[in-house]
Protein backbone atom coordinates (compact mmCIF):
# COMPACT_ATOMS: atom_id res chain seq x y z
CA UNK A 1 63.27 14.64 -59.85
CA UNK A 2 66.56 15.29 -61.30
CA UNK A 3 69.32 14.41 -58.35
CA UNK A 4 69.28 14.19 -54.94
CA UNK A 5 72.78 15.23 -52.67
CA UNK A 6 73.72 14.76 -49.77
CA UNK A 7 75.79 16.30 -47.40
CA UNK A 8 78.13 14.53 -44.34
CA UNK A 9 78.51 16.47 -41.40
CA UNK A 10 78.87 14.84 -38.44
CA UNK A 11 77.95 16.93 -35.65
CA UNK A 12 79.05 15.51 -31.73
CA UNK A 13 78.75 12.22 -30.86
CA UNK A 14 75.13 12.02 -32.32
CA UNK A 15 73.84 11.88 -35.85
CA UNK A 16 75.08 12.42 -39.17
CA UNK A 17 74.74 13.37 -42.47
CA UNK A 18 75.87 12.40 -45.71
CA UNK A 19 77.10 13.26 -49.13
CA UNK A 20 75.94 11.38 -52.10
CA UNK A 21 74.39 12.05 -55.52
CA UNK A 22 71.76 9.96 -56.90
CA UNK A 23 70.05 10.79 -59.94
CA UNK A 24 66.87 9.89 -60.86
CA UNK A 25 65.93 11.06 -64.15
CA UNK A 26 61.83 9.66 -64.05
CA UNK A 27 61.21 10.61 -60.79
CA UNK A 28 61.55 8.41 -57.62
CA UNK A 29 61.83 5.52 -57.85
CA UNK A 30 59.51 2.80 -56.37
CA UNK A 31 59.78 -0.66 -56.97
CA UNK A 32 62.40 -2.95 -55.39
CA UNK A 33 64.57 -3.49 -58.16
CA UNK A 34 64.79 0.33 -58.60
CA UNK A 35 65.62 1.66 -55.48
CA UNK A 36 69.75 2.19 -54.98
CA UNK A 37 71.30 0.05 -51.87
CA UNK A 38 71.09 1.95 -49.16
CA UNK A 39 75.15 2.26 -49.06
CA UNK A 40 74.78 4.25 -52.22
CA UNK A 41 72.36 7.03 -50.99
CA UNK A 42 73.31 7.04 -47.50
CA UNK A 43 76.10 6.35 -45.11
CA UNK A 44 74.90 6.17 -41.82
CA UNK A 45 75.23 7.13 -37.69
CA UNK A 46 74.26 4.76 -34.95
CA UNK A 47 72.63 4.91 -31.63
CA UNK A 48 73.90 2.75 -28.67
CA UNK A 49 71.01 1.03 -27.29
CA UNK A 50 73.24 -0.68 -24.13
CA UNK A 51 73.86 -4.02 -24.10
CA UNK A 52 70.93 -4.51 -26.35
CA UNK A 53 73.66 -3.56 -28.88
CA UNK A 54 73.34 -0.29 -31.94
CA UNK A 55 70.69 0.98 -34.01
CA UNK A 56 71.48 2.11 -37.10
CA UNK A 57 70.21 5.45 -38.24
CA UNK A 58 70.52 6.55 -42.43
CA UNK A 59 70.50 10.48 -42.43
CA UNK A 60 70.57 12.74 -45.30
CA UNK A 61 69.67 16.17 -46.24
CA UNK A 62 69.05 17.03 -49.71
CA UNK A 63 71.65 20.14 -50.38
CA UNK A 64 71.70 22.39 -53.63
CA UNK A 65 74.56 24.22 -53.25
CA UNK A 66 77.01 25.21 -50.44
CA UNK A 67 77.43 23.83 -47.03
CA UNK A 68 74.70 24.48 -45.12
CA UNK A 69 75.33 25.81 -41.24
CA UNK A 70 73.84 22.67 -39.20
CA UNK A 71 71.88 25.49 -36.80
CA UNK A 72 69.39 26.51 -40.55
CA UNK A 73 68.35 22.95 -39.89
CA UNK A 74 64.98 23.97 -38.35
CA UNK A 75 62.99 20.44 -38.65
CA UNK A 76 63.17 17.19 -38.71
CA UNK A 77 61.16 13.98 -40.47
CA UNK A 78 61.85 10.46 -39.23
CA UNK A 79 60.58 7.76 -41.81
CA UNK A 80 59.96 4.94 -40.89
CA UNK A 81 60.46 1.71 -43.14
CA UNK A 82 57.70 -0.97 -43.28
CA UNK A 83 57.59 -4.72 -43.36
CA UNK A 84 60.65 -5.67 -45.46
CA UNK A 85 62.32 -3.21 -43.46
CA UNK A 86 62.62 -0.83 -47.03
CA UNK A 87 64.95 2.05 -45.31
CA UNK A 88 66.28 2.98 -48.60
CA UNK A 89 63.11 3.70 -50.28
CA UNK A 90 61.30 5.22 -47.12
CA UNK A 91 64.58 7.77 -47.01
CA UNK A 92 64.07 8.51 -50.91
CA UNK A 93 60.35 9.12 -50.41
CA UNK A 94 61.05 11.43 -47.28
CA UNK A 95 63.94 13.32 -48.89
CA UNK A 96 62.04 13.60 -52.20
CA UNK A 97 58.80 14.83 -50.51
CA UNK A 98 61.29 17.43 -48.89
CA UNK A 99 62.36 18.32 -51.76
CA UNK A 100 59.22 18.89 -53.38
CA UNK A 101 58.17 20.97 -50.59
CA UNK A 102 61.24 23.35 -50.98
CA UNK A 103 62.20 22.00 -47.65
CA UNK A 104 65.34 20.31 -48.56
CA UNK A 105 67.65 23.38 -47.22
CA UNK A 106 66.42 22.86 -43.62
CA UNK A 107 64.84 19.59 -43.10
CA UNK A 108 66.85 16.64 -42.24
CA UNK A 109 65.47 12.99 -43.26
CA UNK A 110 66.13 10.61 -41.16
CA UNK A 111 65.54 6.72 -41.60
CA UNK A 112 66.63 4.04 -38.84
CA UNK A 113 66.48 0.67 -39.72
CA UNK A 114 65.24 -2.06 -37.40
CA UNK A 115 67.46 -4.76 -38.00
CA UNK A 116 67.00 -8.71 -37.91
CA UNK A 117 69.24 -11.26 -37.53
CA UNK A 118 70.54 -13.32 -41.45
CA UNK A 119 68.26 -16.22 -40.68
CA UNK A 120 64.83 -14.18 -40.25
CA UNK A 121 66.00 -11.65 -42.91
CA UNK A 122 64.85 -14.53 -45.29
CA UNK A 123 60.74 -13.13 -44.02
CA UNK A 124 61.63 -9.13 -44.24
CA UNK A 125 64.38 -8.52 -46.83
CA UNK A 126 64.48 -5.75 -48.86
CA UNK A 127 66.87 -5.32 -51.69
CA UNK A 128 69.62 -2.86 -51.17
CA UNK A 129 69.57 -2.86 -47.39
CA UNK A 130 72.62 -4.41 -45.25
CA UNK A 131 72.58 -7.25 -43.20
CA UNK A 132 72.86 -7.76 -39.16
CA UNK A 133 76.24 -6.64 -38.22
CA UNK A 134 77.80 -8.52 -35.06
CA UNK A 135 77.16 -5.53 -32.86
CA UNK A 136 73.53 -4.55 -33.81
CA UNK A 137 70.26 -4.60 -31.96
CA UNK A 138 67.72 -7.54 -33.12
CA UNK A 139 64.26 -7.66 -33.38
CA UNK A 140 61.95 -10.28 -35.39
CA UNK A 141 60.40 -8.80 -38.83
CA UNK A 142 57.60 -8.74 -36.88
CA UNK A 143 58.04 -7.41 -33.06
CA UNK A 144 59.56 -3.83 -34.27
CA UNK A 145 56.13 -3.13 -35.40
CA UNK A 146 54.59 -3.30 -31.74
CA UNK A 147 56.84 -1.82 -29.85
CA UNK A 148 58.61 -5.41 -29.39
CA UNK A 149 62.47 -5.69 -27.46
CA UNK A 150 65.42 -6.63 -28.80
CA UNK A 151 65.82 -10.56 -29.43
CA UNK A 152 67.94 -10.54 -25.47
CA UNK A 153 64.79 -8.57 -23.94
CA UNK A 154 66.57 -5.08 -23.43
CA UNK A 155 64.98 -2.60 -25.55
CA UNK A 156 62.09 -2.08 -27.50
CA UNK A 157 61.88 -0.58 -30.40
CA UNK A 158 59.54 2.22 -28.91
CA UNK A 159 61.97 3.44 -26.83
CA UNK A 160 64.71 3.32 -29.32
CA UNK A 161 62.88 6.12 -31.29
CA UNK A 162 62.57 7.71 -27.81
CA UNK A 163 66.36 7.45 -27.96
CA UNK A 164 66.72 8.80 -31.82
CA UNK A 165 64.41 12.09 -30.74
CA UNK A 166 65.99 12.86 -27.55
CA UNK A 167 69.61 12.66 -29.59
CA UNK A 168 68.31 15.31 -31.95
CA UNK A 169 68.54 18.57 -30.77
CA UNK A 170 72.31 17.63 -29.68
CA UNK A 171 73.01 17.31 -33.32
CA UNK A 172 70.77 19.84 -34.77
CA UNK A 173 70.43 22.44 -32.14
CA UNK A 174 68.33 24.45 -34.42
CA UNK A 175 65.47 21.50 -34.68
CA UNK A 176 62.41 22.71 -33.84
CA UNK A 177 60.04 20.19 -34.81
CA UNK A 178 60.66 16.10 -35.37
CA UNK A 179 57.87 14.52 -37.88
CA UNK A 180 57.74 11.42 -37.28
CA UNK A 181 55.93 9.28 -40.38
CA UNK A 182 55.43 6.11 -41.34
CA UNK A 183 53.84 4.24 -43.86
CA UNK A 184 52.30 0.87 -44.38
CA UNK A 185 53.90 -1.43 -41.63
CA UNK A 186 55.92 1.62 -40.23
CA UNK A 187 52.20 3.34 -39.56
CA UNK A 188 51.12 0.92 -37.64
CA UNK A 189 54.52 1.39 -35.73
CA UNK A 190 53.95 4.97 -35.86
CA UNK A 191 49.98 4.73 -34.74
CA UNK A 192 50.73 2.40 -31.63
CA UNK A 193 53.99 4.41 -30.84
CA UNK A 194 52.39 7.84 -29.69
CA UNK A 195 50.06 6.73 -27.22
CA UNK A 196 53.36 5.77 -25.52
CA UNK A 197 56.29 8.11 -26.61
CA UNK A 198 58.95 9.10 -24.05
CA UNK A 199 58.46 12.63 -23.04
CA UNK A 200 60.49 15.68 -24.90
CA UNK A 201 60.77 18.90 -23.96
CA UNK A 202 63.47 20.13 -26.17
CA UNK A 203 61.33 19.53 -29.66
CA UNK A 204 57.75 19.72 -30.99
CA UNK A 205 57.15 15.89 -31.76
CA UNK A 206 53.99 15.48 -34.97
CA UNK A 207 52.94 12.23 -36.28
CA UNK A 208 52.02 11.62 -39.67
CA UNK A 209 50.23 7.56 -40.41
CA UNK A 210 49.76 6.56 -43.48
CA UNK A 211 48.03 3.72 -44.86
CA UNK A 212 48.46 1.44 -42.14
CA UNK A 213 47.27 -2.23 -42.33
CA UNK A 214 45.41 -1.70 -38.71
CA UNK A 215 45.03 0.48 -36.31
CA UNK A 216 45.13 0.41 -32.36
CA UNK A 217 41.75 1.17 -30.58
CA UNK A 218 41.09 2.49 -27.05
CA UNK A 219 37.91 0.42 -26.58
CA UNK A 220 35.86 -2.19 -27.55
CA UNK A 221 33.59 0.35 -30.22
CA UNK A 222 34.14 -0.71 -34.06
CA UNK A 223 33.01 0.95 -37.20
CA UNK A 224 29.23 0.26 -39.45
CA UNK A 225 29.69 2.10 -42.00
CA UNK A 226 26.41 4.22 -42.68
CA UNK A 227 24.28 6.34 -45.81
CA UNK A 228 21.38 8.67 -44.56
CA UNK A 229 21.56 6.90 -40.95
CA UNK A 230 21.58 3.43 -41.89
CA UNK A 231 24.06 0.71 -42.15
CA UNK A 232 25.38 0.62 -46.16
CA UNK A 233 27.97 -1.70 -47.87
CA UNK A 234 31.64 -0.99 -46.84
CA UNK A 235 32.61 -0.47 -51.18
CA UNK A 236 29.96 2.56 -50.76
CA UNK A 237 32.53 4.36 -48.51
CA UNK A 238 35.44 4.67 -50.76
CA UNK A 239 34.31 8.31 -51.91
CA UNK A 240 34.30 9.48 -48.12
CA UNK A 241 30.66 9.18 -48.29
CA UNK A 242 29.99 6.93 -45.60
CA UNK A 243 29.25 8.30 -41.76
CA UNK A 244 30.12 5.88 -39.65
CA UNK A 245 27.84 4.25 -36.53
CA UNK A 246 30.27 2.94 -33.28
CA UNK A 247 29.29 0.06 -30.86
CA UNK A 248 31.16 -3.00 -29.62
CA UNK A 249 30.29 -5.79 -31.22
CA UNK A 250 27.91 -8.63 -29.62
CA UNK A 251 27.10 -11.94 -29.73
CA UNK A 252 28.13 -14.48 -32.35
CA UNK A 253 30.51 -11.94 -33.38
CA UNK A 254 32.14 -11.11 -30.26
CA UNK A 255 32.45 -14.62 -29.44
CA UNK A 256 34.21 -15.18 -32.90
CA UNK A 257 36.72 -13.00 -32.27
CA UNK A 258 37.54 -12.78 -28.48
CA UNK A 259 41.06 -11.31 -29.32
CA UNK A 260 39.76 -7.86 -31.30
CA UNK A 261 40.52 -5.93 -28.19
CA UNK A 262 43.92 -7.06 -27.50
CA UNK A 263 47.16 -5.61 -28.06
CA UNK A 264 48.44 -4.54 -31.01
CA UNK A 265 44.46 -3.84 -32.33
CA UNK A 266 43.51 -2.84 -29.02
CA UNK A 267 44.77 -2.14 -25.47
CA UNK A 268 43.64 -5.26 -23.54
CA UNK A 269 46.59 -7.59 -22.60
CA UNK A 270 49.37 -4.78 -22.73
CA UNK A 271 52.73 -5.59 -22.60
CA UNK A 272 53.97 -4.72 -18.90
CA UNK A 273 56.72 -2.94 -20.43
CA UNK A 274 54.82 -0.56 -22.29
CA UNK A 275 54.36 0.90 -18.41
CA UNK A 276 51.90 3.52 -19.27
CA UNK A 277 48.30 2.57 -18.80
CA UNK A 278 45.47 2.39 -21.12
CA UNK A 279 43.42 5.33 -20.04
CA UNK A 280 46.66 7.19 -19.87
CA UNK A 281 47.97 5.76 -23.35
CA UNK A 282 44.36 7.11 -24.61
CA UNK A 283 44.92 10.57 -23.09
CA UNK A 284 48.16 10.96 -24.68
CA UNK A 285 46.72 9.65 -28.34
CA UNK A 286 44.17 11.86 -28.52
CA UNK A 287 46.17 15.03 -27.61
CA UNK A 288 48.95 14.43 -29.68
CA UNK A 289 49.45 16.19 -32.88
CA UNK A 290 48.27 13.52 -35.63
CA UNK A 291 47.65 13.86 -39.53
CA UNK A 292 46.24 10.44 -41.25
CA UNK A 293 46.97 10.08 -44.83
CA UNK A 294 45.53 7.41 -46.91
CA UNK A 295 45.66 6.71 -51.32
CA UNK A 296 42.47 6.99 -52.45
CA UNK A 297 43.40 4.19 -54.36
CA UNK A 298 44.55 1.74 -51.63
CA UNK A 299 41.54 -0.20 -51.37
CA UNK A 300 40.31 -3.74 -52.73
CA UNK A 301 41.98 -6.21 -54.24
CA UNK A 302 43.48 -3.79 -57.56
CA UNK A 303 46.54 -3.47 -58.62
CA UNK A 304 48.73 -1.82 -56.11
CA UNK A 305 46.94 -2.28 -53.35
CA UNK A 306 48.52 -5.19 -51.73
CA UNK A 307 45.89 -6.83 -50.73
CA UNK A 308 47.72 -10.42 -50.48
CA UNK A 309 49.72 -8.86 -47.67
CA UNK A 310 46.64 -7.53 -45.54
CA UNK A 311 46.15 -8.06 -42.45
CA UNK A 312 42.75 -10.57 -42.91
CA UNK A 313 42.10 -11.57 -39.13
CA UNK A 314 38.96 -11.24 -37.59
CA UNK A 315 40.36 -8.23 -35.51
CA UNK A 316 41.62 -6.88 -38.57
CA UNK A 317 38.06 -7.33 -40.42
CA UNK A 318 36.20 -5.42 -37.78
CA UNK A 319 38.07 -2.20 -38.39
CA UNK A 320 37.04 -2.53 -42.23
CA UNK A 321 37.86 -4.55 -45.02
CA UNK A 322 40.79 -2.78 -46.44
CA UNK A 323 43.04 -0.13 -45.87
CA UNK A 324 41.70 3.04 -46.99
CA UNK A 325 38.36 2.28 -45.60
CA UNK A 326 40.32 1.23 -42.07
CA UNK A 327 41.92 4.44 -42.14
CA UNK A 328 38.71 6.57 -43.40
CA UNK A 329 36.64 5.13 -40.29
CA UNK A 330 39.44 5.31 -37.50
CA UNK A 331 39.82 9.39 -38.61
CA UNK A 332 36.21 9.90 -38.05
CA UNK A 333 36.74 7.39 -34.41
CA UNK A 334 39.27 9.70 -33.46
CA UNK A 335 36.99 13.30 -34.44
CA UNK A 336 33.99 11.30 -32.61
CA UNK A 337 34.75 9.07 -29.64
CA UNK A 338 38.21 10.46 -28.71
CA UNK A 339 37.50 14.01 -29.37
CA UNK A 340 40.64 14.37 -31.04
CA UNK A 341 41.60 17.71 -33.11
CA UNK A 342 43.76 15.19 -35.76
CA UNK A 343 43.63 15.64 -39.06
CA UNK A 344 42.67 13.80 -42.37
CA UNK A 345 44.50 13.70 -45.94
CA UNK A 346 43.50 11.52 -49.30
CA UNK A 347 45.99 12.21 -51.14
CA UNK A 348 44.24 11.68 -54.71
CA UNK A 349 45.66 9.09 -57.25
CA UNK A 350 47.71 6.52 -54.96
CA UNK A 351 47.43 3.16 -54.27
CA UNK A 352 49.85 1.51 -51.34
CA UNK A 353 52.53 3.64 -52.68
CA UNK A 354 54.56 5.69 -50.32
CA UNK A 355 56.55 7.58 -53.69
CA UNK A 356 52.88 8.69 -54.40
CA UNK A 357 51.40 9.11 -51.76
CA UNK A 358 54.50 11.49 -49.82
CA UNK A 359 54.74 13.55 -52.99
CA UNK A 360 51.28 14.56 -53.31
CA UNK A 361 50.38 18.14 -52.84
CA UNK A 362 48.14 16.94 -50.32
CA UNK A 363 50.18 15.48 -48.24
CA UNK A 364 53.39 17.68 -47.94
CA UNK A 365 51.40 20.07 -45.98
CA UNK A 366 50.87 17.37 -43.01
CA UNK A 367 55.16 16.32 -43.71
CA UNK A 368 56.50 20.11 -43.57
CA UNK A 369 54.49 22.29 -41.94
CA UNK A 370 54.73 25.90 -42.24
């Protein structure tokens, strides 16, 4: 990857986007200390969110040549950032991937960032990204993930990517379709998000989750993972080899864990303000238009894997005991007990790598569709 560039045009009173040039010489980068502040790569646009206060919303579109005509912008991707609240490398990864894909002339990557205020930035900092500003909308490093509000109760962080899709097609009239992916922490954002996304009729809305720590359920039913009918070790499944047997569990284990079905790893005890019920939340997941990727890598305690960061709770363990293997059996939950038409990529080679895994062949497919 030899350069990225970015264009600014500002476009109405909505989003932006912006011209830089970052080179990369070896390819995109991935670690912390590698990845350019975000003020280097992208300026960015903002979304009022009321009294709640602003969102801030880092937009770029990798450009070639000359100035593009905002209506050739066709589609959209969203990325969004994961625990320490990386915006700068999720926007890399997206506008790589796009890139890659020979997208770049009519795709615009978007990344908002979910801010927190300078005391809790010390649990979810990520180097290169600003800090609060006076006027922005809080969360905790944790609530965004959920669907949480704001620190003063006004808005949660569902509906302001309601507010960020409803804003593009006045910005990009020619948007079509708005991707909206996330990986690691930002999956499980993603993943609980579309069961209860504002309604659009302007755009075609896709989801793309990828390797999420856990995964939201629409009943009590968990995975045993299964060889020739019956019940096999879980490190037997890496290969996609396992089928998978679904019952609630009983007994000890029930009692062990009386909080598996709750919100955020299922959908007992929703928030009020989610106001969309379970059965109708269910609906809504399972006709939505859903790709699951996962690194065939991202699994055990191996290098690059993360496992020190997993999610190890009992509600967490009953979905599988790492990520690819959570993801494997929730794709074959949603074929079998949702009846859902989504889709499953591996992409080959990648651990808990977003770099890797949004630049494999596999995967740009399920980021820019045709």
């Amino acid at each position: 990857m030899r350069g990225y560039r970015f264009r600014l045009r500002r476009f109405g009173a909505g989003l932006s986007v912006v011209s830089v040039v970052y080179l990369a010489p070896s390819g995109l980068p991935v670690h912390g200390k590698d990845v350019p502040a975000l003020a280097d790569i992208a300026d960015d646009s903002s979304i009022s969110l009321g009294s709640s206060g602003i969102l801030h919303l880092y937009s770029a579109r990798l450009a070639s040549g000359a100035r593009v005509d905002p209506g050739g912008i066709r589609s959209a991707l969203i990325v969004i950032h994961g625990h320490p609240r990386d915006a700068n490398r999720v926007l890399l990864a997206g506008a790589g991937a796009a890139q890659q894909a020979g997208r770049a002339s009519d795709t615009v990557v978007l990344a908002p960032l979910f801010q927190v205020s300078r005391s809790e930035a010390r649990r979810c900092r990520f180097p290169g990204n600003p800090a609060a500003r006076h006027d922005d909308a809080l969360w905790t490093c944790g609530s965004w993930i959920d669907g949480g509000r704001t620190e003063d109760g006004g808005t949660s962080s569902f509906t302001a990517l309601d507010r960020i899709i409803a804003d593009i097609p006045r910005s990009w009239p020619g948007v079509r379709t708005v991707t909206v992916a996330g990986f690691s922490a930002g999956a499980q954002f993603v993943q609980r998000y579309i069961g209860f996304a504002g309604s659009t009729d302007a755009v075609r809305v896709r989801y793309v989750v990828s390797d999420p720590g856990t995964w939201l359920y629409f009943d009590a039913q968990r995975p045993t993972p299964l060889i020739d009918g019956k019940p096999t070790d879980w490190a037997r499944c890496q290969d996609g080899s396992c089928a998978f047997g679904w019952k609630a569990p009983g007994g000890d284990v029930a009692a062990a864990c009386p909080q598996a079905n709750s919100w955020k790893y299922g959908t007992e005890n929703l928030p009020a303000d989610l106001a969309v019920s379970a059965q109708q939340a269910r609906a809504r997941y399972a006709a939505a238009d859903v790709t699951y990727l996962e690194g065939s890598l991202d699994t055990g305690d191996r290098r690059g894997a993360f496992f020190k960061i997993l999610d190890k709770s009992c509600a967490a363990d009953l979905q599988g005991p790492y990520r690819l293997e959570r993801g494997l059996a929730y794709s074959d939950y949603a074929k079998r007990v949702l009846a859902a038409d989504h889709r499953l990529v591996v992409a080959p080679g990648c651990a808990h790598d977003i770099a890797c895994v949004f630049s494999s062949k596999a995967s740009l497919e399920a980021l820019f569709p045709h």
